[in-house]
N, C-alpha and C. Protein backbone atom coordinates (compact mmCIF):
# COMPACT_ATOMS: atom_id res chain seq x y z
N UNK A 1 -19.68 5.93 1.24
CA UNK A 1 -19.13 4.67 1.74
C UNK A 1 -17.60 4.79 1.77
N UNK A 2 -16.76 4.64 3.05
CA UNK A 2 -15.59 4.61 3.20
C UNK A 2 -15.02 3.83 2.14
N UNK A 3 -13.61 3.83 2.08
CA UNK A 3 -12.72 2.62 0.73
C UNK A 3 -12.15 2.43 1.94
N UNK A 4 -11.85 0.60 1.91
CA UNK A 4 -11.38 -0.17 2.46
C UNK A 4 -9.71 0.06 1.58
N UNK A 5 -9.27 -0.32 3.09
CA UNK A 5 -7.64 -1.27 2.83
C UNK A 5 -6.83 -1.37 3.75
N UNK A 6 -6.01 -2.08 2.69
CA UNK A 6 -4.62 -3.13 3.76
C UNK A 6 -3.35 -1.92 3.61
N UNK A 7 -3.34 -2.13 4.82
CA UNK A 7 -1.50 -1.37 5.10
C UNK A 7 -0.71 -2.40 5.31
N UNK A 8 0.54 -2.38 4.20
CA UNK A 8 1.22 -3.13 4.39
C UNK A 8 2.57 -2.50 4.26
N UNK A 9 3.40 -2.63 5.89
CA UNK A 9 4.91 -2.19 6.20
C UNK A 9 5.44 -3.14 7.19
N UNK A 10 6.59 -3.27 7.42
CA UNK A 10 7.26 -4.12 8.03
C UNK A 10 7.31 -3.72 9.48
N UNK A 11 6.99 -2.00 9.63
CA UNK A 11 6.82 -1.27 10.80
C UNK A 11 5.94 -1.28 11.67
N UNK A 12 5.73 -2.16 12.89
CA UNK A 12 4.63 -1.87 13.52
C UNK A 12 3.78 -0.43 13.67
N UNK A 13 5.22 0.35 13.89
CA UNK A 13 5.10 1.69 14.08
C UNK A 13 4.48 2.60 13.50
N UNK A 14 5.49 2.24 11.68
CA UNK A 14 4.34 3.03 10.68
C UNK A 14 2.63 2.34 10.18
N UNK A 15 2.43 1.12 10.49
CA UNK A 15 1.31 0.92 10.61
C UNK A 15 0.46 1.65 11.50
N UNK A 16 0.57 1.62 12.25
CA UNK A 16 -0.57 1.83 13.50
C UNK A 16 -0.46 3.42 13.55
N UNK A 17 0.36 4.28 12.80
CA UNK A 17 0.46 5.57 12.66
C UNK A 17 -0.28 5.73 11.36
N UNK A 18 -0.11 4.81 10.35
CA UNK A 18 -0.64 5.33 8.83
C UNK A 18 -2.57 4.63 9.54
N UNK A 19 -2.66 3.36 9.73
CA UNK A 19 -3.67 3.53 10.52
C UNK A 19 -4.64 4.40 10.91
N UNK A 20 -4.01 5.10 12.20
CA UNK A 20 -5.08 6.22 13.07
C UNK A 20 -5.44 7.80 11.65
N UNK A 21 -3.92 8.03 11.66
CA UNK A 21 -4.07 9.11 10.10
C UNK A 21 -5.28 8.72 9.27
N UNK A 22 -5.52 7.73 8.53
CA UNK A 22 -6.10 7.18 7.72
C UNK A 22 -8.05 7.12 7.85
N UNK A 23 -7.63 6.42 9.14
CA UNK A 23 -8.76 6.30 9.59
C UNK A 23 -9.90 7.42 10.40
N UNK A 24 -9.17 8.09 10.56
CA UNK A 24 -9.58 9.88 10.79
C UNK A 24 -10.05 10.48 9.93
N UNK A 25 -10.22 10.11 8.99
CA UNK A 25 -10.53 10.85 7.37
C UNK A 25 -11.51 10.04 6.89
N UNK A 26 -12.27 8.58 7.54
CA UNK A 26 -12.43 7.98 6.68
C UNK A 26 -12.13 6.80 5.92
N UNK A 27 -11.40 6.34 5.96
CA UNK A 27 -10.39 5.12 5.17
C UNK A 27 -11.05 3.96 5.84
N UNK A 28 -11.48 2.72 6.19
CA UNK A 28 -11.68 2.12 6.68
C UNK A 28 -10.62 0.99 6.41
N UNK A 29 -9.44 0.83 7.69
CA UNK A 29 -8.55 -0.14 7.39
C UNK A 29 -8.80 -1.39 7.64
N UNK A 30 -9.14 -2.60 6.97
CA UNK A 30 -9.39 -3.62 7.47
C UNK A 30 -8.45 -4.81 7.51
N UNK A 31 -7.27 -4.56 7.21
CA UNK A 31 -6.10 -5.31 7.52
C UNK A 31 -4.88 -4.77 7.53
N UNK A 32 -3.65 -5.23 7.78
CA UNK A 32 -1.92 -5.09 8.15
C UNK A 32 -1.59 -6.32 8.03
N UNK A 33 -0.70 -6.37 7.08
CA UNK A 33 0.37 -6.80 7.12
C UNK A 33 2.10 -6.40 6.78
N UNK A 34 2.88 -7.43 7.27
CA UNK A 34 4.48 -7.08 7.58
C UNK A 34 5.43 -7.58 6.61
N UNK A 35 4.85 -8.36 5.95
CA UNK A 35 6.03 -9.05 5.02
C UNK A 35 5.23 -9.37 3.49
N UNK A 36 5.49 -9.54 2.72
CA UNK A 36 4.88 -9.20 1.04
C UNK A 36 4.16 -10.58 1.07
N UNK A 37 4.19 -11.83 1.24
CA UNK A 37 3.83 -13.14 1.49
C UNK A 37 2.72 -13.08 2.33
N UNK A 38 2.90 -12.39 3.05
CA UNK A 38 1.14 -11.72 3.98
C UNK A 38 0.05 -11.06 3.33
N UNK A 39 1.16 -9.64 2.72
CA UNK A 39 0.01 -9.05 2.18
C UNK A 39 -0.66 -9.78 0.91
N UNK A 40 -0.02 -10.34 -0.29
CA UNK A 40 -0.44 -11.10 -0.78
C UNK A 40 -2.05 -12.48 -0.88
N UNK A 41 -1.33 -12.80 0.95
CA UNK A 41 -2.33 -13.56 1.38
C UNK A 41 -3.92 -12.94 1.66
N UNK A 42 -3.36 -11.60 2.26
CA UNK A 42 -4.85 -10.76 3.08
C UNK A 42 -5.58 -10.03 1.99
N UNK A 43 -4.96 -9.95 0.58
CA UNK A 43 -5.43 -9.34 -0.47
C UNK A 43 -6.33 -10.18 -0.75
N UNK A 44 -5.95 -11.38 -0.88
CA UNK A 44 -6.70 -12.46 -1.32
C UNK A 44 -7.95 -12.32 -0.50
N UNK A 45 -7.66 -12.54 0.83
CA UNK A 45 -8.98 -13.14 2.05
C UNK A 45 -9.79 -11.94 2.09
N UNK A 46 -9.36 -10.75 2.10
CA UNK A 46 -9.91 -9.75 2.58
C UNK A 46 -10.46 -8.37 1.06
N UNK A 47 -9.91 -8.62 0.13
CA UNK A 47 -10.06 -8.05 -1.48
C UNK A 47 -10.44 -6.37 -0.63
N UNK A 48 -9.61 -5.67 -0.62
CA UNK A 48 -9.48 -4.52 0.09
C UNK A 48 -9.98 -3.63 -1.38
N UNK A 49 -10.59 -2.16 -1.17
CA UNK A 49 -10.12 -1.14 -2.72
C UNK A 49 -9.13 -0.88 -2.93
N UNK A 50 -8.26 -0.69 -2.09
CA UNK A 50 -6.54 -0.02 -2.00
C UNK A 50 -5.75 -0.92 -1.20
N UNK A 51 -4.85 -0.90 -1.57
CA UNK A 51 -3.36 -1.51 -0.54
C UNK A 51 -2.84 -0.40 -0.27
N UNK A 52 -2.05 0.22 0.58
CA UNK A 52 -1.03 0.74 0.66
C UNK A 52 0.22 0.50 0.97
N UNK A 53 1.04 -0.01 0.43
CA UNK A 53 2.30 -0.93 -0.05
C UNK A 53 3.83 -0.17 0.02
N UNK A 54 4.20 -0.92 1.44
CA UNK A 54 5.64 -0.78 1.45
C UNK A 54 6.80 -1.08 0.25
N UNK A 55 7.56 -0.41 0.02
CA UNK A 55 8.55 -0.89 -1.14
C UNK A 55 9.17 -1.96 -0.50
N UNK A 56 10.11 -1.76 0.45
CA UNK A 56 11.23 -2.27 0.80
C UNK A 56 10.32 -3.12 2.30
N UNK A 57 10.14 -4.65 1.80
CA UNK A 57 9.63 -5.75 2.52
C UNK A 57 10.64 -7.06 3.26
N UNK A 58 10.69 -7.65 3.89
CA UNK A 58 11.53 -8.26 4.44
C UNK A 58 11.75 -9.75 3.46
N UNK A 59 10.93 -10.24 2.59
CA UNK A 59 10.44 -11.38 1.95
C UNK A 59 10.64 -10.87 0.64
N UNK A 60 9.86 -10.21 0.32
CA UNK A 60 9.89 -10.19 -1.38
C UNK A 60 9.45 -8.58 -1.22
N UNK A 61 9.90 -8.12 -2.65
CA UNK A 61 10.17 -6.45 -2.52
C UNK A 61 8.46 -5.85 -2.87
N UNK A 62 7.92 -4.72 -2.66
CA UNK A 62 6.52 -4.00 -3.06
C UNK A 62 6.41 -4.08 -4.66
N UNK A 63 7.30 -4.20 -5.31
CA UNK A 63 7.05 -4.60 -6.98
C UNK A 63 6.81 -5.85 -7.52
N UNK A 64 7.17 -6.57 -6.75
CA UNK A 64 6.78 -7.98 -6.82
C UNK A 64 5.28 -8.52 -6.10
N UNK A 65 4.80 -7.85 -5.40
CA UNK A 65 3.29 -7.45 -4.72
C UNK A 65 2.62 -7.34 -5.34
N UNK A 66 2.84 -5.79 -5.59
CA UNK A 66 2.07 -5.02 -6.50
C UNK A 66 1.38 -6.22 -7.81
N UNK A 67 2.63 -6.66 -8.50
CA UNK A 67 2.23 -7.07 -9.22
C UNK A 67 1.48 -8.55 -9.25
N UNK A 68 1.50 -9.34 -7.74
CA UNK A 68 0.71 -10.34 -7.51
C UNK A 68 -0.61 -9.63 -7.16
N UNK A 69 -0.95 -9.02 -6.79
CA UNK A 69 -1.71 -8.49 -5.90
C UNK A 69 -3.08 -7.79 -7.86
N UNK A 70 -2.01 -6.90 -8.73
CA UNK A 70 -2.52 -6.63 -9.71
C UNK A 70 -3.27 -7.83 -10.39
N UNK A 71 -2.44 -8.76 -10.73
CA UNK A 71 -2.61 -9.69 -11.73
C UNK A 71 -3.68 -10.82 -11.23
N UNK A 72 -3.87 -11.14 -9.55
CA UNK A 72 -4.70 -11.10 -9.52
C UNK A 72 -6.45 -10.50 -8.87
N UNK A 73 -6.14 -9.58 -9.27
CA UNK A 73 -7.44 -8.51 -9.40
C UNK A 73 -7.74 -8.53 -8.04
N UNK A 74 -7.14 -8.47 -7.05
CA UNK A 74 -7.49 -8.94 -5.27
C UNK A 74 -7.91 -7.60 -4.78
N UNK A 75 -7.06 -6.65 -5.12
CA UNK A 75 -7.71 -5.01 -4.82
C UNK A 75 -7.93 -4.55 -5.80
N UNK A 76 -8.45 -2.77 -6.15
CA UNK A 76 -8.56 -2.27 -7.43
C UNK A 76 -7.52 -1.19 -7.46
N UNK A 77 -6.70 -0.71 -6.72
CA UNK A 77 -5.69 0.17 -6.59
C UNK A 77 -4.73 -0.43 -5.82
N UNK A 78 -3.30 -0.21 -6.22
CA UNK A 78 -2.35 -0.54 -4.94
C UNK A 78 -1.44 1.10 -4.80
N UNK A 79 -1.00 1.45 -4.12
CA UNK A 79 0.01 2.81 -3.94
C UNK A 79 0.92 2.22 -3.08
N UNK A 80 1.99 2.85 -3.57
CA UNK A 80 3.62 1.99 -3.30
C UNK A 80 4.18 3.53 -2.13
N UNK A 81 4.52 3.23 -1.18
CA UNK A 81 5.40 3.73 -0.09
C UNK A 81 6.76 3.45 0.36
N UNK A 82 6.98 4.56 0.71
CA UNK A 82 8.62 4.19 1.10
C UNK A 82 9.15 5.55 1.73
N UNK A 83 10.32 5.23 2.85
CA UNK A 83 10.50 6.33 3.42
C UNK A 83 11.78 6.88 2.32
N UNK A 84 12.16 6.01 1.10
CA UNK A 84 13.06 6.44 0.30
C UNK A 84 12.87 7.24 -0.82
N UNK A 85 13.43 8.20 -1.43
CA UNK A 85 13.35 9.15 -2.25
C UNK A 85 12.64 8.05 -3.50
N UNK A 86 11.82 8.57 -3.94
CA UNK A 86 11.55 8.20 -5.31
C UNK A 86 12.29 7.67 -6.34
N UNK A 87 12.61 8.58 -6.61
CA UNK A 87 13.85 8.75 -7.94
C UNK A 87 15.62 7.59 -7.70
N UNK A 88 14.88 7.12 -6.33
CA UNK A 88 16.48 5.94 -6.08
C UNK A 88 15.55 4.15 -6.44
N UNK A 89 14.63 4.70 -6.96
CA UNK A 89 13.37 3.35 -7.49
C UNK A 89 13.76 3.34 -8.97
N UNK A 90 14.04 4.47 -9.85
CA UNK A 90 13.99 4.65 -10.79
C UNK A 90 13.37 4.21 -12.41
N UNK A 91 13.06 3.44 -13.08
CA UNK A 91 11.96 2.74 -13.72
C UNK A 91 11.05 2.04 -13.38
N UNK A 92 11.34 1.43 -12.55
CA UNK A 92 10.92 0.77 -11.81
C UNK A 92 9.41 0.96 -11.25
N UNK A 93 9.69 2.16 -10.54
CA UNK A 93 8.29 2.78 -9.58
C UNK A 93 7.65 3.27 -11.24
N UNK A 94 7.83 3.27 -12.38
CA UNK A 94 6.89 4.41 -13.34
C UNK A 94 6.66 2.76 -13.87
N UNK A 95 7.10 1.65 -13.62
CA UNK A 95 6.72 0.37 -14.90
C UNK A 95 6.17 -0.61 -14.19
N UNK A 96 5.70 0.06 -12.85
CA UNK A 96 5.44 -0.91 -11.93
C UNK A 96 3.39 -0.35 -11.96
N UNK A 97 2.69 -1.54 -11.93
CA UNK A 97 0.68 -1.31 -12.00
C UNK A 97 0.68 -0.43 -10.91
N UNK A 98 1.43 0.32 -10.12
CA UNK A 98 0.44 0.82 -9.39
C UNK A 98 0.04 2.09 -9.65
N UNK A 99 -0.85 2.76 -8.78
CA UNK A 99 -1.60 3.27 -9.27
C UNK A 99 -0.51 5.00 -8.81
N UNK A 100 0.68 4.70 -8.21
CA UNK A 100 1.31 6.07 -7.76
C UNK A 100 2.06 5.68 -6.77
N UNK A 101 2.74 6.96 -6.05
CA UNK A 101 3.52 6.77 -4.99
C UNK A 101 3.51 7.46 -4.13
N UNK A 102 4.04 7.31 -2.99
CA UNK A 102 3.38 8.80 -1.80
C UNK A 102 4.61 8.41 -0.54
N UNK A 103 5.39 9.51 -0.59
CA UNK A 103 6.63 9.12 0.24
C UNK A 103 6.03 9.77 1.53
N UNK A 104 6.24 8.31 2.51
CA UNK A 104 5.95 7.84 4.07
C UNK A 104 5.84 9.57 4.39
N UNK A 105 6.85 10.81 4.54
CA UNK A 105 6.71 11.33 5.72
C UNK A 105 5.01 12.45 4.70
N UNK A 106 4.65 12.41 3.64
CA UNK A 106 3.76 13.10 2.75
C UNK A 106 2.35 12.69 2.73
N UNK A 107 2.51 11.12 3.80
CA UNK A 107 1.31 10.28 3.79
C UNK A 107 -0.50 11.27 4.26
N UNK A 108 -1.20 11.31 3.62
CA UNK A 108 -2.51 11.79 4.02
C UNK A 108 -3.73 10.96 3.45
N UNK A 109 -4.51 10.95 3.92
CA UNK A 109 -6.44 10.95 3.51
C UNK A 109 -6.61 11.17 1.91
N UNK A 110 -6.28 12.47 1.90
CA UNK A 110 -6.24 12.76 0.84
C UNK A 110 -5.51 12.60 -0.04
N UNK A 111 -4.04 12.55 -0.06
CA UNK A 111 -3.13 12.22 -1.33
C UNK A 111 -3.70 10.86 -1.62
N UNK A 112 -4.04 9.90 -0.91
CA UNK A 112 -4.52 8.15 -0.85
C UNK A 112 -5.75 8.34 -1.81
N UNK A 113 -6.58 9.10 -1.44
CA UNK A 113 -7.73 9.10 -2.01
C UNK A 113 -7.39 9.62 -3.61
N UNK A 114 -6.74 10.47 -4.03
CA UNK A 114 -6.51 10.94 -4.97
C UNK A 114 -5.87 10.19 -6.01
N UNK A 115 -4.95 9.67 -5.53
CA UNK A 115 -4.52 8.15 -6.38
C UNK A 115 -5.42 6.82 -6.19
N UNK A 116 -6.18 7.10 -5.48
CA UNK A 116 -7.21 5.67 -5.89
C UNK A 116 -8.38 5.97 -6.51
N UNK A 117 -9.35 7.01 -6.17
CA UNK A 117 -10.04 7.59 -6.86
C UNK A 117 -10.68 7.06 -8.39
């Protein structure tokens, strides 16, 4: 059985690219959203296995998600993205529920699966 989830980036672009990737392997995406106040919402309506979660959101930042999204139990994994180096997140990304991180240009099937797993 495929694992469901929400892509959530502000990018049409990198959506519909993490999307087709995703869904080639397997992934069954059943929602997008663009702004953290969305995804929030579609976590809720839609209780995905995984999010895959932009850091840097137009509304409220991917750590502040994450942790609505954690607390209340809406998915069972979230993984935090960003086309920015890791290490410029710094405590942050290691004190933050999710389940890992996977920088935008590294995105695969498999790294996703491996941190949700």
């Amino acid at each position: 059985m495929p694992y469901t989830l929400l892509i959530v980036d502000d990018h049409a672009g990198f959506r519909s690219s993490a999307r087709a990737l995703l869904e080639a392997d397997g992934w069954r995406v059943i929602g997008e959203a663009s702004t953290g106040n969305d995804a929030i919402a579609a976590a809720r309506r839609l209780r995905p296995d995984a999010v895959l979660l932009d850091i840097a959101l137009p509304d409220i930042d991917g750590f502040a998600v994450c942790e609505s999204i954690m607390q209340d139990e809406t998915a069972r994994a979230v993984v935090l993205t960003s086309s920015r180096n890791p290490a410029s997140y710094g405590s942050r990304l290691h004190a933050s529920r999710a389940r890992g991180f996977i920088p935008k240009d590294e995105l695969s099937a498999a790294s996703l699966r491996a941190l949700t797993s």
